[in-house]
N, C-alpha and C. Protein backbone atom coordinates (compact mmCIF):
# COMPACT_ATOMS: atom_id res chain seq x y z
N UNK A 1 -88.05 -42.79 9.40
CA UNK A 1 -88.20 -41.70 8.45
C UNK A 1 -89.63 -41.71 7.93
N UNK A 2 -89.82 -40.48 7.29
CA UNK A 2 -91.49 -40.16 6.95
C UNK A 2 -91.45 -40.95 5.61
N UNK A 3 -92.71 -41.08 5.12
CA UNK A 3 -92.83 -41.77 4.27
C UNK A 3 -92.47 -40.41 3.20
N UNK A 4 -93.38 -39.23 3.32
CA UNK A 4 -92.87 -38.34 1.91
C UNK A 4 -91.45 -37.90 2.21
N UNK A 5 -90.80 -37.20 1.32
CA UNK A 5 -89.43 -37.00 1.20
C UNK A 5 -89.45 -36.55 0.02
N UNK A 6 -88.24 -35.34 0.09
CA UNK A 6 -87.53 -34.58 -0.65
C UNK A 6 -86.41 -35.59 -1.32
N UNK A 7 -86.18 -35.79 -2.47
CA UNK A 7 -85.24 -36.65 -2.67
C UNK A 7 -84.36 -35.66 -4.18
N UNK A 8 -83.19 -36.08 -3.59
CA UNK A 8 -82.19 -35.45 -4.24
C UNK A 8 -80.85 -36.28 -5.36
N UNK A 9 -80.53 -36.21 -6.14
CA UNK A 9 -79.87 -36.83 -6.74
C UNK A 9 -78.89 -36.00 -7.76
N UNK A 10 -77.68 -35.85 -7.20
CA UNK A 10 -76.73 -35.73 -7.67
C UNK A 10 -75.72 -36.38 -8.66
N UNK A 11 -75.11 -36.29 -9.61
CA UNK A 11 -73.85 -37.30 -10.24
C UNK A 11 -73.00 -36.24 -11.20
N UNK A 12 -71.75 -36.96 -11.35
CA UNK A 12 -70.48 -36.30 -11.41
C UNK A 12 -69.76 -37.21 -12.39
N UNK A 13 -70.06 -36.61 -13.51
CA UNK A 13 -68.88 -37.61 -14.33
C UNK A 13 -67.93 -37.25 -14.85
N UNK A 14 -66.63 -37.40 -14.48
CA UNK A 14 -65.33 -37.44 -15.12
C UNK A 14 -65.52 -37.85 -16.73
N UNK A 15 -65.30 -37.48 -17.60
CA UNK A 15 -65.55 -38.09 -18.93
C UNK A 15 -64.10 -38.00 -19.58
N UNK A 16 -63.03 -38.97 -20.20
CA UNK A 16 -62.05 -38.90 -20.71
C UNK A 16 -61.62 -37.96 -21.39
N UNK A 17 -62.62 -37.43 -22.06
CA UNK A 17 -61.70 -35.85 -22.71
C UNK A 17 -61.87 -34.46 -21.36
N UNK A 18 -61.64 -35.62 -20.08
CA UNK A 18 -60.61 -34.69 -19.16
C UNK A 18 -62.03 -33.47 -18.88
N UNK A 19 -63.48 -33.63 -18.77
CA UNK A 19 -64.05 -32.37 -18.97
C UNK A 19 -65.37 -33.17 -17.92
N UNK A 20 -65.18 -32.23 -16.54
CA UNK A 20 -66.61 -32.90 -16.02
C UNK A 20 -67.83 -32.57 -16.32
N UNK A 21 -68.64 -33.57 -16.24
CA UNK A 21 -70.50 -33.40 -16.44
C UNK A 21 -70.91 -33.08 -15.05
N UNK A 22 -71.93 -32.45 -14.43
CA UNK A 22 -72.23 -32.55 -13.16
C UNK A 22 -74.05 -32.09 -13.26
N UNK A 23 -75.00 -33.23 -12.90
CA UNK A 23 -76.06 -32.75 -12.19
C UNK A 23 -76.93 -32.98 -11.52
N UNK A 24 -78.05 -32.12 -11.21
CA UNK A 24 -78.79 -32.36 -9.87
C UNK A 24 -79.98 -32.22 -10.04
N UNK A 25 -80.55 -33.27 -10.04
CA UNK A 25 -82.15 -33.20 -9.66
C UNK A 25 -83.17 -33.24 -8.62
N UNK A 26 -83.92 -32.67 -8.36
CA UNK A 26 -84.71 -32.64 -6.79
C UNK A 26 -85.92 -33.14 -7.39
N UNK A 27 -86.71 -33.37 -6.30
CA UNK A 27 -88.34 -34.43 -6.94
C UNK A 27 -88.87 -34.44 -5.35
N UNK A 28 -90.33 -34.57 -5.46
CA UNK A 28 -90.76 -35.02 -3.91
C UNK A 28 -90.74 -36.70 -4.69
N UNK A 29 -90.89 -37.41 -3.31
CA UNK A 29 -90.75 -38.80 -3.51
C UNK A 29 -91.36 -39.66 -2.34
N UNK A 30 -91.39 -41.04 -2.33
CA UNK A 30 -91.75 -41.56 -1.03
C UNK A 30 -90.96 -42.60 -0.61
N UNK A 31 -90.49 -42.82 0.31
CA UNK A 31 -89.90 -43.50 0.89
C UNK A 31 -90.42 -44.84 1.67
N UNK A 32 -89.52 -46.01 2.24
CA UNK A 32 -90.28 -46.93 2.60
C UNK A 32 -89.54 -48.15 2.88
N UNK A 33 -89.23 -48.66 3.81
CA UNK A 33 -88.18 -49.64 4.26
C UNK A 33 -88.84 -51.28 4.95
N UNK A 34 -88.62 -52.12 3.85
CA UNK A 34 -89.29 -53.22 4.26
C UNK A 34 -88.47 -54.38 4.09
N UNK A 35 -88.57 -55.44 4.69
CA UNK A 35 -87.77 -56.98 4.59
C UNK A 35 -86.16 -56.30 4.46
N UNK A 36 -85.78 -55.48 5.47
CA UNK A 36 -84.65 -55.01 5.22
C UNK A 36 -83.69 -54.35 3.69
N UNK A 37 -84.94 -53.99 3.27
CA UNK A 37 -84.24 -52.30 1.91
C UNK A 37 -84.95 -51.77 2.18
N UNK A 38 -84.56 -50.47 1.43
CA UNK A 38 -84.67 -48.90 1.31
C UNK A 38 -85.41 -48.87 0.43
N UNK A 39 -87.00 -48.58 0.15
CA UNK A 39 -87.05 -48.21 -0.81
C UNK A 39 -87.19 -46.47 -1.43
N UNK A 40 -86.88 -46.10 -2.35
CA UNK A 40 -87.39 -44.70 -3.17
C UNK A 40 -88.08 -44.53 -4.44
N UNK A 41 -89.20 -43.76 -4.41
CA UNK A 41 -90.24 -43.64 -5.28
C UNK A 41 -90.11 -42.28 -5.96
N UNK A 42 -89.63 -41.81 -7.05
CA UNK A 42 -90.09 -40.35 -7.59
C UNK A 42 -89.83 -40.21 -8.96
N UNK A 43 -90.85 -39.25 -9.20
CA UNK A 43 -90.53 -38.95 -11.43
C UNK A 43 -89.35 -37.94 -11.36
N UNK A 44 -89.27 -37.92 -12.36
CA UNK A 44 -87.95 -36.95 -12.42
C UNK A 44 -88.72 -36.23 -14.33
N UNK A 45 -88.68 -35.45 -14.38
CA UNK A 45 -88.80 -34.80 -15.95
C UNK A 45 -87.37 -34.63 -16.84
N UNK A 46 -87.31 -35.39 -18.06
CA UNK A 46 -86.30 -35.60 -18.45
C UNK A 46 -86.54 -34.49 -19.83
N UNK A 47 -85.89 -33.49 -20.13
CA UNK A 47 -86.38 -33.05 -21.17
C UNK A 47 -86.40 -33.42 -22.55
N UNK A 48 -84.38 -33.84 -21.99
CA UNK A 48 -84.37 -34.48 -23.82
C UNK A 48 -84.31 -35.54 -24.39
N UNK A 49 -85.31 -36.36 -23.30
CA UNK A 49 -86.06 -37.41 -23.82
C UNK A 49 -87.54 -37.05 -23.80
N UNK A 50 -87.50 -35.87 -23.54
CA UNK A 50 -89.52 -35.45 -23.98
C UNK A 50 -90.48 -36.81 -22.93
N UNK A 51 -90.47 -36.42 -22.09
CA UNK A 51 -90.95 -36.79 -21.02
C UNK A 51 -90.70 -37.03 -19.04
N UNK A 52 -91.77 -37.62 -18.67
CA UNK A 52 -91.72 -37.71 -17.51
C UNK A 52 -90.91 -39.09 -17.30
N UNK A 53 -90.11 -39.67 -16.35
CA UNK A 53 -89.12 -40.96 -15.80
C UNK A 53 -89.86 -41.18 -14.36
N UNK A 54 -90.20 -42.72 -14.17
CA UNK A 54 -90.69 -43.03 -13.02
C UNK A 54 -89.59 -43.78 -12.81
N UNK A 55 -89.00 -43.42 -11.15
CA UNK A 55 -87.74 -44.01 -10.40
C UNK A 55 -87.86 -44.52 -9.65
N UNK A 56 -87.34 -45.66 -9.70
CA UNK A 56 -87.29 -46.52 -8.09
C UNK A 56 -86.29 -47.40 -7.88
N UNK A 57 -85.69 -46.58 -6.56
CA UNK A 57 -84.75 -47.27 -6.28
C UNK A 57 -84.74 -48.30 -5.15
N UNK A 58 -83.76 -49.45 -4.98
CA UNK A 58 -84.06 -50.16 -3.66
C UNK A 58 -82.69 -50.40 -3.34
N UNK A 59 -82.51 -50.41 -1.78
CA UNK A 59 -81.17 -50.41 -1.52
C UNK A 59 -81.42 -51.22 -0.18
N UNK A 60 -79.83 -51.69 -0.11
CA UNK A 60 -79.67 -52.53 0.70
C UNK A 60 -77.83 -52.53 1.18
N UNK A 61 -77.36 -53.52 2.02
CA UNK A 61 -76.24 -53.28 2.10
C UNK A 61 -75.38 -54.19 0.72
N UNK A 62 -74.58 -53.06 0.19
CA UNK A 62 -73.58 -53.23 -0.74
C UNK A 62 -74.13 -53.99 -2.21
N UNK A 63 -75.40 -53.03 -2.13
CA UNK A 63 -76.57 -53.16 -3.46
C UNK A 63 -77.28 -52.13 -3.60
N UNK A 64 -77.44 -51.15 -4.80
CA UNK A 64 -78.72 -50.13 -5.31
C UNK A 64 -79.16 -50.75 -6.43
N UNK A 65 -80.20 -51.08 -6.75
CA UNK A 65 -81.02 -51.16 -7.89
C UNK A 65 -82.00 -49.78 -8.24
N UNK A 66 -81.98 -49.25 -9.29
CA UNK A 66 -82.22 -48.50 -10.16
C UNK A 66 -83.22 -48.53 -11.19
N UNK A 67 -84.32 -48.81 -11.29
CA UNK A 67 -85.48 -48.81 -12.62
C UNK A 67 -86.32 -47.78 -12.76
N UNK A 68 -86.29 -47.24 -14.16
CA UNK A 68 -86.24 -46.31 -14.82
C UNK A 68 -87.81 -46.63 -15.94
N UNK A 69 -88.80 -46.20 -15.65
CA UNK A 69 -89.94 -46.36 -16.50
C UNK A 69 -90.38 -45.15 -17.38
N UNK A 70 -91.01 -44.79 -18.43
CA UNK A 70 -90.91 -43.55 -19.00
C UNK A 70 -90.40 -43.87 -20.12
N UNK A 71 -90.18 -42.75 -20.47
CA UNK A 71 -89.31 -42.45 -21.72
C UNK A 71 -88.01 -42.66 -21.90
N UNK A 72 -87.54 -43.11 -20.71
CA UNK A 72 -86.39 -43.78 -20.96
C UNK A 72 -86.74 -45.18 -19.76
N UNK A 73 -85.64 -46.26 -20.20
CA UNK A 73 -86.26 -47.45 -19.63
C UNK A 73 -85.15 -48.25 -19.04
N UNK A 74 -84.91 -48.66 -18.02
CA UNK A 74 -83.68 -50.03 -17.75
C UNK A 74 -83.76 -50.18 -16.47
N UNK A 75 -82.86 -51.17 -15.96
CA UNK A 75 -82.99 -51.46 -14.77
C UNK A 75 -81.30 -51.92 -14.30
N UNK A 76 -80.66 -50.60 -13.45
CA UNK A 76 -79.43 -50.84 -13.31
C UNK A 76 -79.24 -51.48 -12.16
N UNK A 77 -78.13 -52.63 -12.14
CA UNK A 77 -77.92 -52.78 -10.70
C UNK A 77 -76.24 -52.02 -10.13
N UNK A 78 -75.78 -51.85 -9.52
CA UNK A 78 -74.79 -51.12 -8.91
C UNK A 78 -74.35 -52.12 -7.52
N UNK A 79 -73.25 -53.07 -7.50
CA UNK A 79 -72.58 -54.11 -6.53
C UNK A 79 -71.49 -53.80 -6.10
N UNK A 80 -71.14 -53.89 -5.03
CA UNK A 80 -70.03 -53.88 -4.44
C UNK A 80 -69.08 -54.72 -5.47
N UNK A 81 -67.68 -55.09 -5.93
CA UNK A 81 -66.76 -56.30 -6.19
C UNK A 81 -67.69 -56.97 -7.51
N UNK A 82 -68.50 -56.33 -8.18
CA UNK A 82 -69.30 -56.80 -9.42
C UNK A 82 -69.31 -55.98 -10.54
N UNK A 83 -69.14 -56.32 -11.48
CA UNK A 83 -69.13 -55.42 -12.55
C UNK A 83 -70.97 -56.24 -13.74
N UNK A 84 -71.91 -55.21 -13.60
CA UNK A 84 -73.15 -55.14 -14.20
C UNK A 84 -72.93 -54.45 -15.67
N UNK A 85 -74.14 -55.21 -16.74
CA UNK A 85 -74.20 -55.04 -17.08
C UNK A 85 -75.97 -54.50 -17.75
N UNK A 86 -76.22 -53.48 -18.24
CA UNK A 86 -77.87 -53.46 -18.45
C UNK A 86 -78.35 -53.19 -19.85
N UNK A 87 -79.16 -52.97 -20.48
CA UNK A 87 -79.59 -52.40 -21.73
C UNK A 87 -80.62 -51.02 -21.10
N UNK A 88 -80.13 -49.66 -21.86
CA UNK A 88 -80.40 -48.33 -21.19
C UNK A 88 -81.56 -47.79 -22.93
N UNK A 89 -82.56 -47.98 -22.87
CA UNK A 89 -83.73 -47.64 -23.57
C UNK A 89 -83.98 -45.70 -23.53
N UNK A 90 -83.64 -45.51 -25.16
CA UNK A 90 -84.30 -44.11 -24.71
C UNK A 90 -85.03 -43.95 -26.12
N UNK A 91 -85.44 -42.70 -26.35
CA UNK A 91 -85.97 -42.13 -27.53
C UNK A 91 -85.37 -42.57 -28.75
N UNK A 92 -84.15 -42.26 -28.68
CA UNK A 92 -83.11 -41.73 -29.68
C UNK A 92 -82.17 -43.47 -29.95
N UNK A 93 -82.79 -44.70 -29.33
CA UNK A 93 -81.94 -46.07 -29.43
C UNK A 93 -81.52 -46.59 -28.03
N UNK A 94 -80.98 -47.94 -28.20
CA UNK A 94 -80.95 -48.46 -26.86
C UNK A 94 -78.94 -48.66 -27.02
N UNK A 95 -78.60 -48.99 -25.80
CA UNK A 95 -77.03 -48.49 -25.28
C UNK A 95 -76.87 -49.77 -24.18
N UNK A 96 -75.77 -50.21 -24.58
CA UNK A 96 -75.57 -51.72 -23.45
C UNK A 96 -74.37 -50.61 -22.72
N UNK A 97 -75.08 -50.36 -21.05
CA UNK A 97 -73.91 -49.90 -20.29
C UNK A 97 -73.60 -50.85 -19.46
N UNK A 98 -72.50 -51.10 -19.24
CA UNK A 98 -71.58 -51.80 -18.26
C UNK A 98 -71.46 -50.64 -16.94
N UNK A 99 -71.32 -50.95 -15.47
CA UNK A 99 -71.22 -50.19 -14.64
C UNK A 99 -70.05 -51.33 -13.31
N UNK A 100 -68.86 -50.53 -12.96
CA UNK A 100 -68.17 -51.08 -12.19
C UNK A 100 -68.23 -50.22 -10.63
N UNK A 101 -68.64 -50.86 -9.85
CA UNK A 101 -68.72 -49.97 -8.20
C UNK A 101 -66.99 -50.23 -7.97
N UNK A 102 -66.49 -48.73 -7.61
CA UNK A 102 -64.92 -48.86 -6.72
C UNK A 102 -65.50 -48.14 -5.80
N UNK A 103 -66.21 -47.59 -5.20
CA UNK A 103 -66.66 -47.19 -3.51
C UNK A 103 -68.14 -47.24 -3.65
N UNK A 104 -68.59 -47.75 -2.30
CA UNK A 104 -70.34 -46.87 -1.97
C UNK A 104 -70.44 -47.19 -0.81
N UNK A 105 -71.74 -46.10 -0.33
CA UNK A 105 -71.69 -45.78 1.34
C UNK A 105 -72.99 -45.70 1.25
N UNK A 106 -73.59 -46.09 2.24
CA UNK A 106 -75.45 -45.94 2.67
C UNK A 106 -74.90 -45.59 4.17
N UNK A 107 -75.67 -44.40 4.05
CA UNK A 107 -75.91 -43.76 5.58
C UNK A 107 -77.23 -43.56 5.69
N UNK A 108 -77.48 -44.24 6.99
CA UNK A 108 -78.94 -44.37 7.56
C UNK A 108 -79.40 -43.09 8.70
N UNK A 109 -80.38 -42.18 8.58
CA UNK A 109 -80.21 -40.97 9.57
C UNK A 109 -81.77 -41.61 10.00
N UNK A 110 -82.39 -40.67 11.07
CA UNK A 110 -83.62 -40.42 11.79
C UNK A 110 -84.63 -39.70 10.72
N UNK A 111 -84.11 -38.94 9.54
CA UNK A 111 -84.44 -38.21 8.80
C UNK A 111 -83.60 -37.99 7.78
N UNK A 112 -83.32 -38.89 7.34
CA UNK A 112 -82.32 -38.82 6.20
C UNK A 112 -81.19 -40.61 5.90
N UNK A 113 -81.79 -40.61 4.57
CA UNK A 113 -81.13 -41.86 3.39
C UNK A 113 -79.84 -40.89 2.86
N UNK A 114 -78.66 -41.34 2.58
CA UNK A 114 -78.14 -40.49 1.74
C UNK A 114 -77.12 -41.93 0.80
N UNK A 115 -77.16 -41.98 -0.33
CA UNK A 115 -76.29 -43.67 -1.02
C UNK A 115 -75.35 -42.13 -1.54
N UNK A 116 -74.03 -43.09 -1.42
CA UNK A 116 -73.00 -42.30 -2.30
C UNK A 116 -71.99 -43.93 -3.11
N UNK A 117 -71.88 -43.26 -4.58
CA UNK A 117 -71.79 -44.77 -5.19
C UNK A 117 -70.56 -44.23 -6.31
N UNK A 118 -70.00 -44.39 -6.24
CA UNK A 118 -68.40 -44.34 -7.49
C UNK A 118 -68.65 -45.52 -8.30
N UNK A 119 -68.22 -45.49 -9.87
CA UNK A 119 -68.53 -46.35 -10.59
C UNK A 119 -67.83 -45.91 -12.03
N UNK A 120 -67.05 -46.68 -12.49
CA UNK A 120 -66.86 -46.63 -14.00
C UNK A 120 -67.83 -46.98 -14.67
N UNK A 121 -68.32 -46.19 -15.53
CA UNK A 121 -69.13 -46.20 -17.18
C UNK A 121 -68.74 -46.60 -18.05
N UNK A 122 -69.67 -47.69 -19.07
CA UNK A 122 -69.28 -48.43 -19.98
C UNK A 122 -70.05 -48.28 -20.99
N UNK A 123 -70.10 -47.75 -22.33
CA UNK A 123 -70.93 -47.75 -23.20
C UNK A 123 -70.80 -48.67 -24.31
N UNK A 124 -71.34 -49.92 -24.81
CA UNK A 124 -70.80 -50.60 -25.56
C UNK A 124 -69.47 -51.17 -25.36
N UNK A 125 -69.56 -51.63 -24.33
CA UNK A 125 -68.10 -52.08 -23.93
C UNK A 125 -66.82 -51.18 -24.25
N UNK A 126 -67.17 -49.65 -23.69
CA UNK A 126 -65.88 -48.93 -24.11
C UNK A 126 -65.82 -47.80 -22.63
N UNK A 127 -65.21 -48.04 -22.56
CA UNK A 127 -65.11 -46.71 -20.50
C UNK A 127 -65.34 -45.75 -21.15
N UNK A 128 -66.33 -45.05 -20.87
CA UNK A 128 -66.60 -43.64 -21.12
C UNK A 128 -66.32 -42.19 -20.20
N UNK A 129 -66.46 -43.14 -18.90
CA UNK A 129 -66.50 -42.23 -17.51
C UNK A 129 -66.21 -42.76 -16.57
N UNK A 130 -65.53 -41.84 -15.52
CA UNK A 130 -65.44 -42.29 -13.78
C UNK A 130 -66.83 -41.35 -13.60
N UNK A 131 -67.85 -42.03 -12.64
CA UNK A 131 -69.03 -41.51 -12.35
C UNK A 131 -69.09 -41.99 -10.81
N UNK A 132 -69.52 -40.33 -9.78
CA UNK A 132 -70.08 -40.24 -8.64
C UNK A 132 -71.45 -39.96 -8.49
N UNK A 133 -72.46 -40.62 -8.38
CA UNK A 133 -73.28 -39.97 -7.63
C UNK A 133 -74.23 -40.58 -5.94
N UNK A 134 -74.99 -39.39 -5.90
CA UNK A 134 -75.39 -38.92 -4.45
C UNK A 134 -76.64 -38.66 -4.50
N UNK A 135 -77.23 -40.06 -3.72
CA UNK A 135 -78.55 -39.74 -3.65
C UNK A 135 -79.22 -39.64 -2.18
N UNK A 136 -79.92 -38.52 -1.87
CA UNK A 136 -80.18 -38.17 -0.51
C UNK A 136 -81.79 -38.10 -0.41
N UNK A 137 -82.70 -38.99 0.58
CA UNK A 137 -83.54 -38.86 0.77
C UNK A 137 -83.84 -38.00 2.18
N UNK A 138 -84.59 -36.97 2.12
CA UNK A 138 -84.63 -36.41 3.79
C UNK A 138 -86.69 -35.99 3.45
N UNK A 139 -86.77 -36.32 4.98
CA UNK A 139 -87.99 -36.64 5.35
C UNK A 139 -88.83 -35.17 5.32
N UNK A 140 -89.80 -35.78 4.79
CA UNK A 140 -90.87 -34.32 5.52
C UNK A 140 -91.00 -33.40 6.75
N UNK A 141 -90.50 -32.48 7.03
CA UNK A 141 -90.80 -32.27 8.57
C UNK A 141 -89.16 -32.06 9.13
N UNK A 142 -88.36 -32.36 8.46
CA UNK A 142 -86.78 -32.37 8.98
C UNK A 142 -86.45 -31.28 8.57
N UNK A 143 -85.19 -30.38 9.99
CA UNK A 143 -85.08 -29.33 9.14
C UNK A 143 -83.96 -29.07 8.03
N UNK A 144 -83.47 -30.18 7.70
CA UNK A 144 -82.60 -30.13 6.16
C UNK A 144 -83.80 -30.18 4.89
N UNK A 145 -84.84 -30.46 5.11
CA UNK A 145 -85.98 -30.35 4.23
C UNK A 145 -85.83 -28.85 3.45
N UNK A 146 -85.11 -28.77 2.19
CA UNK A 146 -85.23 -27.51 2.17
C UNK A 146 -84.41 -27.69 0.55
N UNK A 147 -84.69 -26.78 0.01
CA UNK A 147 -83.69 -26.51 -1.19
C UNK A 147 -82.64 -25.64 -1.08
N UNK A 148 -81.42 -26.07 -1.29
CA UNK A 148 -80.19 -25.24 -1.25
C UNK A 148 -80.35 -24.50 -2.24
């Protein structure tokens, strides 16, 4: 895969009062696969934390790590059979989330990363959410390169 990339990131949260959250962010980004992980590079603009988020993710089999620089700050990990815990830094105070993986999938393409990761949410030690998301890297030059 090319090093630049369109990178996409989706998530889906079930939230107990029965009412889903759902969204999607696009970013150019760079990509980069070394000592066997994945890596992904891109800002994302967060508004209502009044700033720009530098992302990077690294993946591997039945592991995503997640760090979050900016205006908001942490470093999640996401395990197969592990239940993580992180401290999630924003504007507005910091939030101990707990995160439990019950599915995830890394599909490797010629032109395309795509992690899909299921996970219960924990805020202060209290389930807040069943959470999906979908993160798809596709290469420069591919023709899924494109905004839906």
């Amino acid at each position: 895969m090319t090093e630049d990339v369109l990178v996409s990131v989706k998530g889906l949260h079930t939230l107990d009062t029965a009412q889903d959250e759902e969204i999607e962010i696009f970013s150019a980004g760079k990509y980069y696969f070394r000592n066997g992980k994945h890596y992904l590079l891109y800002d994302e603009q967060v508004e209502d934390a009044g700033g720009v988020v530098s992302n990077r993710i690294v993946c591997r089999d039945g592991c995503v790590e997640l760090t979050k620089k900016g205006s908001v700050n942490t470093k999640m990990s996401f395990r197969t059979d592990e239940k993580t815990e992180c401290w999630y830094e924003t504007p507005f105070g910091e939030m101990l989330v707990g995160v439990e993986v019950t599915d995830m999938k890394i599909t490797e393409q010629e032109d395309l990363l795509e992690i899909l990761v299921a996970y219960r949410l924990e805020l202060n030690y209290e389930h807040v959410a069943d959470c999906r998301i979908r993160i798809r890297a596709i290469a420069k030059g591919s023709p899924r390169f494109h905004l839906q």
